[in-house]
C-alpha atoms as a PDB file:
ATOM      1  CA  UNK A   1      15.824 -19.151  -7.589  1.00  0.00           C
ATOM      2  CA  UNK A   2      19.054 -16.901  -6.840  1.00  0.00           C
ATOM      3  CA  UNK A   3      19.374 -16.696 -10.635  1.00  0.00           C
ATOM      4  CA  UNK A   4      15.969 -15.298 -10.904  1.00  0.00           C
ATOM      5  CA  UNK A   5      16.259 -12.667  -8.226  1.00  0.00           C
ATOM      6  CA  UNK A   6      19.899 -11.676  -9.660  1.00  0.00           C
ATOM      7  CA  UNK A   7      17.936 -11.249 -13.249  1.00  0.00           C
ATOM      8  CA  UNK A   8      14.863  -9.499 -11.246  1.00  0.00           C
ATOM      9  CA  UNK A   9      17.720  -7.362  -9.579  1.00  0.00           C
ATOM     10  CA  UNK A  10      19.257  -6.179 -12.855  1.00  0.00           C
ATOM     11  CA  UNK A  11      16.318  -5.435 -14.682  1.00  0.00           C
ATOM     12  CA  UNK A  12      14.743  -3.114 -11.577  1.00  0.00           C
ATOM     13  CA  UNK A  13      18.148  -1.335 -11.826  1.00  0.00           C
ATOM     14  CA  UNK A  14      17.943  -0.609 -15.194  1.00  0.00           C
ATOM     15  CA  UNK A  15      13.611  -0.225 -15.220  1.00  0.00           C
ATOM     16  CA  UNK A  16      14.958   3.022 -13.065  1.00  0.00           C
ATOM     17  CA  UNK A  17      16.475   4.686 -16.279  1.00  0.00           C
ATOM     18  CA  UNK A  18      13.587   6.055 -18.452  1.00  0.00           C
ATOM     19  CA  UNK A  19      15.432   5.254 -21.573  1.00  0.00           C
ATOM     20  CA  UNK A  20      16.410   1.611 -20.450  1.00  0.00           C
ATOM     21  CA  UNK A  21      13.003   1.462 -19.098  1.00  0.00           C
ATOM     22  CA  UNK A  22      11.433   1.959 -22.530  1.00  0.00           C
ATOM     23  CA  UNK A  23      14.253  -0.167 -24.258  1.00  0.00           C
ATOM     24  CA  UNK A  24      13.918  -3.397 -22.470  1.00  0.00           C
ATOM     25  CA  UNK A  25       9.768  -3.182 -22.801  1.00  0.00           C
ATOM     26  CA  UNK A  26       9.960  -3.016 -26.413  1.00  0.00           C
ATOM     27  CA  UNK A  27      12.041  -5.747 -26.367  1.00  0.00           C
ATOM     28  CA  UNK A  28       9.664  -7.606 -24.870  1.00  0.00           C
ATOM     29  CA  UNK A  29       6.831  -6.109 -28.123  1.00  0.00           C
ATOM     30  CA  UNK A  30       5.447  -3.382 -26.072  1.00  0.00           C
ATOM     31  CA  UNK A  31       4.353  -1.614 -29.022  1.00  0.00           C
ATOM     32  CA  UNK A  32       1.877  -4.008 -29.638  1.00  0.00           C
ATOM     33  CA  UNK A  33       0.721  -4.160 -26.279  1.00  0.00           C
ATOM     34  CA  UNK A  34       0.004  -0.636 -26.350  1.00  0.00           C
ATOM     35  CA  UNK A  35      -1.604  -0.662 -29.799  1.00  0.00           C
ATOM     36  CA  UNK A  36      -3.835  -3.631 -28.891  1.00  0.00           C
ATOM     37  CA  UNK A  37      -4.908  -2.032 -25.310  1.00  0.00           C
ATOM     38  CA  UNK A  38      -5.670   1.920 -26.929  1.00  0.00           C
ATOM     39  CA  UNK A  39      -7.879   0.211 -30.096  1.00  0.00           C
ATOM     40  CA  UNK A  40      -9.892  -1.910 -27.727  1.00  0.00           C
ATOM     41  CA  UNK A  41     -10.291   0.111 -24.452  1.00  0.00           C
ATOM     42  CA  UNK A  42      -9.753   3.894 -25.167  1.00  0.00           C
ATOM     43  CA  UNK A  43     -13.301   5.341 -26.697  1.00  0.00           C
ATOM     44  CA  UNK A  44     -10.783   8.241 -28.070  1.00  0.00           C
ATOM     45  CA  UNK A  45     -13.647   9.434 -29.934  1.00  0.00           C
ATOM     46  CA  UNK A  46     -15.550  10.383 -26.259  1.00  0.00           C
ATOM     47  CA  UNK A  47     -12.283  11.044 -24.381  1.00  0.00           C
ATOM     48  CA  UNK A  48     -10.998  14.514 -24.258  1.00  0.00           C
ATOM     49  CA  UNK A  49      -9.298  14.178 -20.532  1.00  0.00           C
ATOM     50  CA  UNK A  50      -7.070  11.709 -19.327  1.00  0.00           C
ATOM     51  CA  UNK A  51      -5.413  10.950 -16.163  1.00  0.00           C
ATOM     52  CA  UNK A  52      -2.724   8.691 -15.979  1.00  0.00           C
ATOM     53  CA  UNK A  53      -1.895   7.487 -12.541  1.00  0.00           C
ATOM     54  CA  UNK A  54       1.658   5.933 -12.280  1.00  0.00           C
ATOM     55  CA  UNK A  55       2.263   7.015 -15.458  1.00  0.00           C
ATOM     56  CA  UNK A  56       5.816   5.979 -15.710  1.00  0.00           C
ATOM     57  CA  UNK A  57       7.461   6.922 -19.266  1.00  0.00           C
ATOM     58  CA  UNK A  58       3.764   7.386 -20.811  1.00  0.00           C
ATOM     59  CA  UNK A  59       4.367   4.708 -23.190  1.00  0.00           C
ATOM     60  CA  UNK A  60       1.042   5.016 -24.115  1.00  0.00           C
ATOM     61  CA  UNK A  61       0.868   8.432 -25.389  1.00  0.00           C
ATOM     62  CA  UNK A  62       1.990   8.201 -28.561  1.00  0.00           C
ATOM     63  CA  UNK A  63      -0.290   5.861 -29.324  1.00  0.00           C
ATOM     64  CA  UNK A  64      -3.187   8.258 -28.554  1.00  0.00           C
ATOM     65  CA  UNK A  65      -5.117  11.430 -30.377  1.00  0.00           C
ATOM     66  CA  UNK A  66      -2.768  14.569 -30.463  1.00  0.00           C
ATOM     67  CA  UNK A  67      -5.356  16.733 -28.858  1.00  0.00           C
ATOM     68  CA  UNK A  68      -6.229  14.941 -26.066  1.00  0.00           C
ATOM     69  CA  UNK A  69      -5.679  16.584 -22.503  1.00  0.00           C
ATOM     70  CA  UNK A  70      -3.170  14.501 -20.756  1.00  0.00           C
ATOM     71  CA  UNK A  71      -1.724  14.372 -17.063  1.00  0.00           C
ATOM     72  CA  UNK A  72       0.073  11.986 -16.040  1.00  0.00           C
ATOM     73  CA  UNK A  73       1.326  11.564 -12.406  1.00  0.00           C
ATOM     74  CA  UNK A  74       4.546   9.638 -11.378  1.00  0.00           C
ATOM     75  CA  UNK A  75       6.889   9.392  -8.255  1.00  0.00           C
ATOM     76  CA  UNK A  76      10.164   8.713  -9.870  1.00  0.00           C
ATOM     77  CA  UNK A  77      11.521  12.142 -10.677  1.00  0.00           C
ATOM     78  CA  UNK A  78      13.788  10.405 -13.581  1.00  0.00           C
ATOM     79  CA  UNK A  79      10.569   9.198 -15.337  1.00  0.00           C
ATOM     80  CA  UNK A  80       8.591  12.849 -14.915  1.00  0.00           C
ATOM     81  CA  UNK A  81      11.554  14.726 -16.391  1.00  0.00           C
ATOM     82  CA  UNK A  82      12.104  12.600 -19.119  1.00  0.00           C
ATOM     83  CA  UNK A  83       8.192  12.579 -19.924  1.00  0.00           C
ATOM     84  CA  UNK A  84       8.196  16.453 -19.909  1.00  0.00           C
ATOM     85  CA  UNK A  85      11.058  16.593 -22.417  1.00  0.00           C
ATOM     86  CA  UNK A  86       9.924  14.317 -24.379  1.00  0.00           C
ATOM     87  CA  UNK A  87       6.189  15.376 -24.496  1.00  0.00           C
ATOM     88  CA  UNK A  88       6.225  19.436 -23.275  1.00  0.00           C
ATOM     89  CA  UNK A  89       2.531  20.082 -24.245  1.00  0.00           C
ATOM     90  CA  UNK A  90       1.294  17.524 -21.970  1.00  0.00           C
ATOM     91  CA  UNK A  91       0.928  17.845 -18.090  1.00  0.00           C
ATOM     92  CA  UNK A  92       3.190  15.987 -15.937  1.00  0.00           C
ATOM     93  CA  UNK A  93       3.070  16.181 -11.897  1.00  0.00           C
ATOM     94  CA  UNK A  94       6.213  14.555  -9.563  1.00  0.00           C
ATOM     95  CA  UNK A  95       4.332  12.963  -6.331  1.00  0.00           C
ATOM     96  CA  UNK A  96       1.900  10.765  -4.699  1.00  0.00           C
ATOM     97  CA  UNK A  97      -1.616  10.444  -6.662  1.00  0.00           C
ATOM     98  CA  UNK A  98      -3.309  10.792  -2.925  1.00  0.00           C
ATOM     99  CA  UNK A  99      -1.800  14.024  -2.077  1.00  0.00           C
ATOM    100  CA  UNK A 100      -2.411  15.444  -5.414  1.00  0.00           C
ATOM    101  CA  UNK A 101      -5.804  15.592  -5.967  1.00  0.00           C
ATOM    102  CA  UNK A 102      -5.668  19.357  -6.005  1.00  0.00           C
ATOM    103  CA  UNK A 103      -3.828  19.581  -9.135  1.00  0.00           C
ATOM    104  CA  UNK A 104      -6.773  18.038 -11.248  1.00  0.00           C
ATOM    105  CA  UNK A 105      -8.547  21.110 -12.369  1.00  0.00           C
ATOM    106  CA  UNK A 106     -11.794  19.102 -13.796  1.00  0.00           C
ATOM    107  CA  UNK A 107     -12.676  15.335 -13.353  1.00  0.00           C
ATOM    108  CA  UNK A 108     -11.388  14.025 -16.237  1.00  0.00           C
ATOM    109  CA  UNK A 109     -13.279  11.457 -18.342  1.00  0.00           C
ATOM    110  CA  UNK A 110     -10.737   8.058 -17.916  1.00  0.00           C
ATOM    111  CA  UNK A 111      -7.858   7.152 -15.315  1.00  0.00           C
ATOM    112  CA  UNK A 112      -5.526   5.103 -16.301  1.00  0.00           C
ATOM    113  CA  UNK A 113      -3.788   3.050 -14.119  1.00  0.00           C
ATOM    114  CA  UNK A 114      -1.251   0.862 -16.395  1.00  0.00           C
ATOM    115  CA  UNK A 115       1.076  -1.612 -14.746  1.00  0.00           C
ATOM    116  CA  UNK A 116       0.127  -0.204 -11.407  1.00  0.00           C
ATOM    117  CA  UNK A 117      -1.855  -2.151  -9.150  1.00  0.00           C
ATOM    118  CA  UNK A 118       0.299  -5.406  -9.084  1.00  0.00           C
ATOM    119  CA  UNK A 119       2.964  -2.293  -7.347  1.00  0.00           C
ATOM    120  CA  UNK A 120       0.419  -2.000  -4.577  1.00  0.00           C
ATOM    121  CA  UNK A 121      -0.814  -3.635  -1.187  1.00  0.00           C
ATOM    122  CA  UNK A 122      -4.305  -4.553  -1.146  1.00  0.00           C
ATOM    123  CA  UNK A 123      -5.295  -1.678   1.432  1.00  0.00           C
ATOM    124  CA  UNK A 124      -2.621   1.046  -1.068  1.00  0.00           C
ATOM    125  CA  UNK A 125      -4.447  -0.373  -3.826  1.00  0.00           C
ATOM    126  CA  UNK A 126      -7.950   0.344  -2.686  1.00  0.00           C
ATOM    127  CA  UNK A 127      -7.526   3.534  -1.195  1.00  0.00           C
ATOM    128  CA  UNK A 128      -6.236   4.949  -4.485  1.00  0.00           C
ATOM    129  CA  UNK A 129      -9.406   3.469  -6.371  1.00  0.00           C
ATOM    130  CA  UNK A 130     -11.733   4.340  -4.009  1.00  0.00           C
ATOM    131  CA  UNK A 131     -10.050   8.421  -4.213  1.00  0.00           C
ATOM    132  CA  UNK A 132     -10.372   7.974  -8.587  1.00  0.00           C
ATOM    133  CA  UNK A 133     -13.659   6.937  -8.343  1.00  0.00           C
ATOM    134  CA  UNK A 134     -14.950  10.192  -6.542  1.00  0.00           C
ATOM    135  CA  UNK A 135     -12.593  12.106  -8.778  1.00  0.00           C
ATOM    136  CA  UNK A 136     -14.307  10.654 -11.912  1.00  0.00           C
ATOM    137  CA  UNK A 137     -17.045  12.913 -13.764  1.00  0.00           C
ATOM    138  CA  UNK A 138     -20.320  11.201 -14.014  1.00  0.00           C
ATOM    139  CA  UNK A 139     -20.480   8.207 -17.166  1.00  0.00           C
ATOM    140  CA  UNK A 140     -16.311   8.666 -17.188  1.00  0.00           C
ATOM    141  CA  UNK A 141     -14.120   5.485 -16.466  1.00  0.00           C
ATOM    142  CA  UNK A 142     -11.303   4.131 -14.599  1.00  0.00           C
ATOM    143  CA  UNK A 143      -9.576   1.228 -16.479  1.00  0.00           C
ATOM    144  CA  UNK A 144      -6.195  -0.587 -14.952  1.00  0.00           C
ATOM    145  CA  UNK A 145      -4.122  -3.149 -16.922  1.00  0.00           C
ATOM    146  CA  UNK A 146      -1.678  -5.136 -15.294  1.00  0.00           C
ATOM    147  CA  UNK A 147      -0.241  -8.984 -15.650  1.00  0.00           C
ATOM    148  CA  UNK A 148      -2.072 -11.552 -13.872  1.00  0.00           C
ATOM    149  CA  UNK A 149      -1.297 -15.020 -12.571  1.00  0.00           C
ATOM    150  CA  UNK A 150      -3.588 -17.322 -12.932  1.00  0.00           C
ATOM    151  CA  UNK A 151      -3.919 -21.204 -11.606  1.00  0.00           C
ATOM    152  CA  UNK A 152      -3.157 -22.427 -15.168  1.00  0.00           C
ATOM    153  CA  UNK A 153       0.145 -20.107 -15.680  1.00  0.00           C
ATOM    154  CA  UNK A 154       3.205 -22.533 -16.873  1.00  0.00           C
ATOM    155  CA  UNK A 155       5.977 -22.810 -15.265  1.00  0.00           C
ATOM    156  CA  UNK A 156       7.477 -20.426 -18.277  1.00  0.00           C
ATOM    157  CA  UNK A 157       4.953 -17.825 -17.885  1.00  0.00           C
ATOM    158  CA  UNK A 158       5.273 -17.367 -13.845  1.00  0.00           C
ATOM    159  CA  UNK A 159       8.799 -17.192 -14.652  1.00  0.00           C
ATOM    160  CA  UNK A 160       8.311 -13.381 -16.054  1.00  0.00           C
ATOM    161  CA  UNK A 161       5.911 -12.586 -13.129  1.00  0.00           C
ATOM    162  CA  UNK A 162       8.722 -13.578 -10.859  1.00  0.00           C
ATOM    163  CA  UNK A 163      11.439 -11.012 -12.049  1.00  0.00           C
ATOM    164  CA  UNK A 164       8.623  -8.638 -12.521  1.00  0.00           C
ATOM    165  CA  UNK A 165       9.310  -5.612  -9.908  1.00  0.00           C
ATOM    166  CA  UNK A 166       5.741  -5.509  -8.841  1.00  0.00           C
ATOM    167  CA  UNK A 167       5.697  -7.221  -6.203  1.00  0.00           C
ATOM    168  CA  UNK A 168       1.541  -8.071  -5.833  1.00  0.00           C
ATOM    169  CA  UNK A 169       0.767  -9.949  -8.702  1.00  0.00           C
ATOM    170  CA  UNK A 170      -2.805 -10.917  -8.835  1.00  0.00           C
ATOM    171  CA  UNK A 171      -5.020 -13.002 -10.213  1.00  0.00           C
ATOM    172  CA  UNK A 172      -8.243 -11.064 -12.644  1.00  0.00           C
ATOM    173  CA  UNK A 173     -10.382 -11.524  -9.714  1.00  0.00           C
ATOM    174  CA  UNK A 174      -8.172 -10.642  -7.373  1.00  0.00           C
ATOM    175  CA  UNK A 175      -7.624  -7.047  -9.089  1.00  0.00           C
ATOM    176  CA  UNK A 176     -11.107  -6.910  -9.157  1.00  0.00           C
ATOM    177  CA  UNK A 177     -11.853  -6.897  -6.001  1.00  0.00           C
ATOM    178  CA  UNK A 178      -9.864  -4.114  -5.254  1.00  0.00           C
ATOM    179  CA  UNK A 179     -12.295  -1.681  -6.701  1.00  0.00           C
ATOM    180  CA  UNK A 180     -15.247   0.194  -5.214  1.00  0.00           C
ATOM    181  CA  UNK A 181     -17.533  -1.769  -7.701  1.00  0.00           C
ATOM    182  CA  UNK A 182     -17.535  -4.650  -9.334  1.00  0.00           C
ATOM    183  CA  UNK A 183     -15.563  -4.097 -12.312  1.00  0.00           C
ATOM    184  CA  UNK A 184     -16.194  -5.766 -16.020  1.00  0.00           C
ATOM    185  CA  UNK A 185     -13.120  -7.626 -16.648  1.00  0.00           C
ATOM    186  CA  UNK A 186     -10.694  -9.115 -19.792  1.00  0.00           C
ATOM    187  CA  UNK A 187      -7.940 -11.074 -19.681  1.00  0.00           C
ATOM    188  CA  UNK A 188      -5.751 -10.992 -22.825  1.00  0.00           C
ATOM    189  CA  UNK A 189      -2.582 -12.703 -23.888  1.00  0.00           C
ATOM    190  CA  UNK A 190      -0.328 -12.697 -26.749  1.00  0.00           C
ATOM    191  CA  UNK A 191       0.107  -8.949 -26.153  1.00  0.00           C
ATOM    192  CA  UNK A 192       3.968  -9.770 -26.075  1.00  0.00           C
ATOM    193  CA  UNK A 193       6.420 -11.533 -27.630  1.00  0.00           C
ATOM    194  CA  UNK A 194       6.623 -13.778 -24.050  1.00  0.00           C
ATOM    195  CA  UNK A 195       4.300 -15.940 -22.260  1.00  0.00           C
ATOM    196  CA  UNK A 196       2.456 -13.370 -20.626  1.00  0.00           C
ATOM    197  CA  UNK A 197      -0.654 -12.407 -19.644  1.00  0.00           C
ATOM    198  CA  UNK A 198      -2.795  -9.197 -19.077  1.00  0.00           C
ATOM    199  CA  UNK A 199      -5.995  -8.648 -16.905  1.00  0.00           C
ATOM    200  CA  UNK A 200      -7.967  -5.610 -17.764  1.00  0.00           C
ATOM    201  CA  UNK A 201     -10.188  -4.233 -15.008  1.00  0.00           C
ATOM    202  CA  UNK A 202     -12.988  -1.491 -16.667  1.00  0.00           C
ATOM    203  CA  UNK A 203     -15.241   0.682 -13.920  1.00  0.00           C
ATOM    204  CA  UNK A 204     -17.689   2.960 -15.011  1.00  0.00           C
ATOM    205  CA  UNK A 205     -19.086   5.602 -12.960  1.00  0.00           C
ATOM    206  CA  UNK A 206     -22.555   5.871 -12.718  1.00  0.00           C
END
């Protein structure tokens, strides 16, 4: 166990470094991650406004449509700079998604929240979801992805949710529950080169 936390330790360090960040989740096959998650969730034909909550490095973006309207919101200020120099015609805000509302000029059509829920305490979690979902413009969607542990995860597998730096790894129904509605949800693995496994959460607004 004291190895694990000393790997968990070392990888958080280095997670804090946008470049290391991005390094060490390719590593792992991000890339196909991302391309498996954009061709089977984003509608990028009906999107033209996303927000990205927790946006980190905006992996994703490269992986979507040039011309689609973009803000992504972050707390780490190394991750927000880095995202503005590396993508300058996209919007990029520095804060809390809770006291920010008043930077989204429209609803936008999807939030994204990738690899952020299994960050945040059930009541953290649920307060942010519950403040997207009035946000949201009518028929528009909030999707999350984030790993999951389920009752049949190896001994292997929980290995990489233990040196994860989220610290609230769920199960796919207990991300679920987190949302004002009942959510439709996926669970996916073989998204990465390592036994690991993804639960999709997709809410549409009525």
């Amino acid at each position: 166990m004291q190895l694990v936390w000393k790997i968990r330790n070392i990888l958080a360090k280095q997670s804090e470094k946008p470049d290391q960040y991005n390094l060490i989740q390719r590593f792992f096959g991000s890339q196909k991650m991302w391309e498996n998650f954009v061709s089977g969730y984003i509608p990028v034909a009906r999107v033209s406004t996303i927000l990205d909550i927790g946006c980190g490095t905006a992996e994703i973006l490269p992986y979507l449509p040039s011309d689609i309207a973009y803000i992504g919101i972050d707390s780490n200020e190394n991750y927000i700079k880095s995202c503005r120099k590396r993508y300058p015609n996209q919007t990029f805000i520095q804060g809390d998604w809770n006291s920010l509302q008043a930077e989204c000029l429209k609803p936008p059509d999807l939030i994204l929240c990738l690899g952020l829920l299994h960050h945040l305490d059930d009541d953290s979690a649920r307060i942010m979801l519950k403040t997207c979902y009035e946000v949201l413009r009518s028929g528009g969607k909030i999707i999350s992805l984030d790993g999951t542990r389920e009752e049949d995860s190896g001994r292997f597998e929980n290995l990489f949710y233990q040196v994860d730096r989220g610290r609230f790894i769920r199960s796919m129904d207990g991300y679920a529950a987190l949302f004002p509605q009942k959510p439709e949800t996926f669970l996916h693995e073989n998204w990465l080169r390592i036994p690991y496994r993804y639960s999709v959460c997709r809410l549409v607004k009525e």
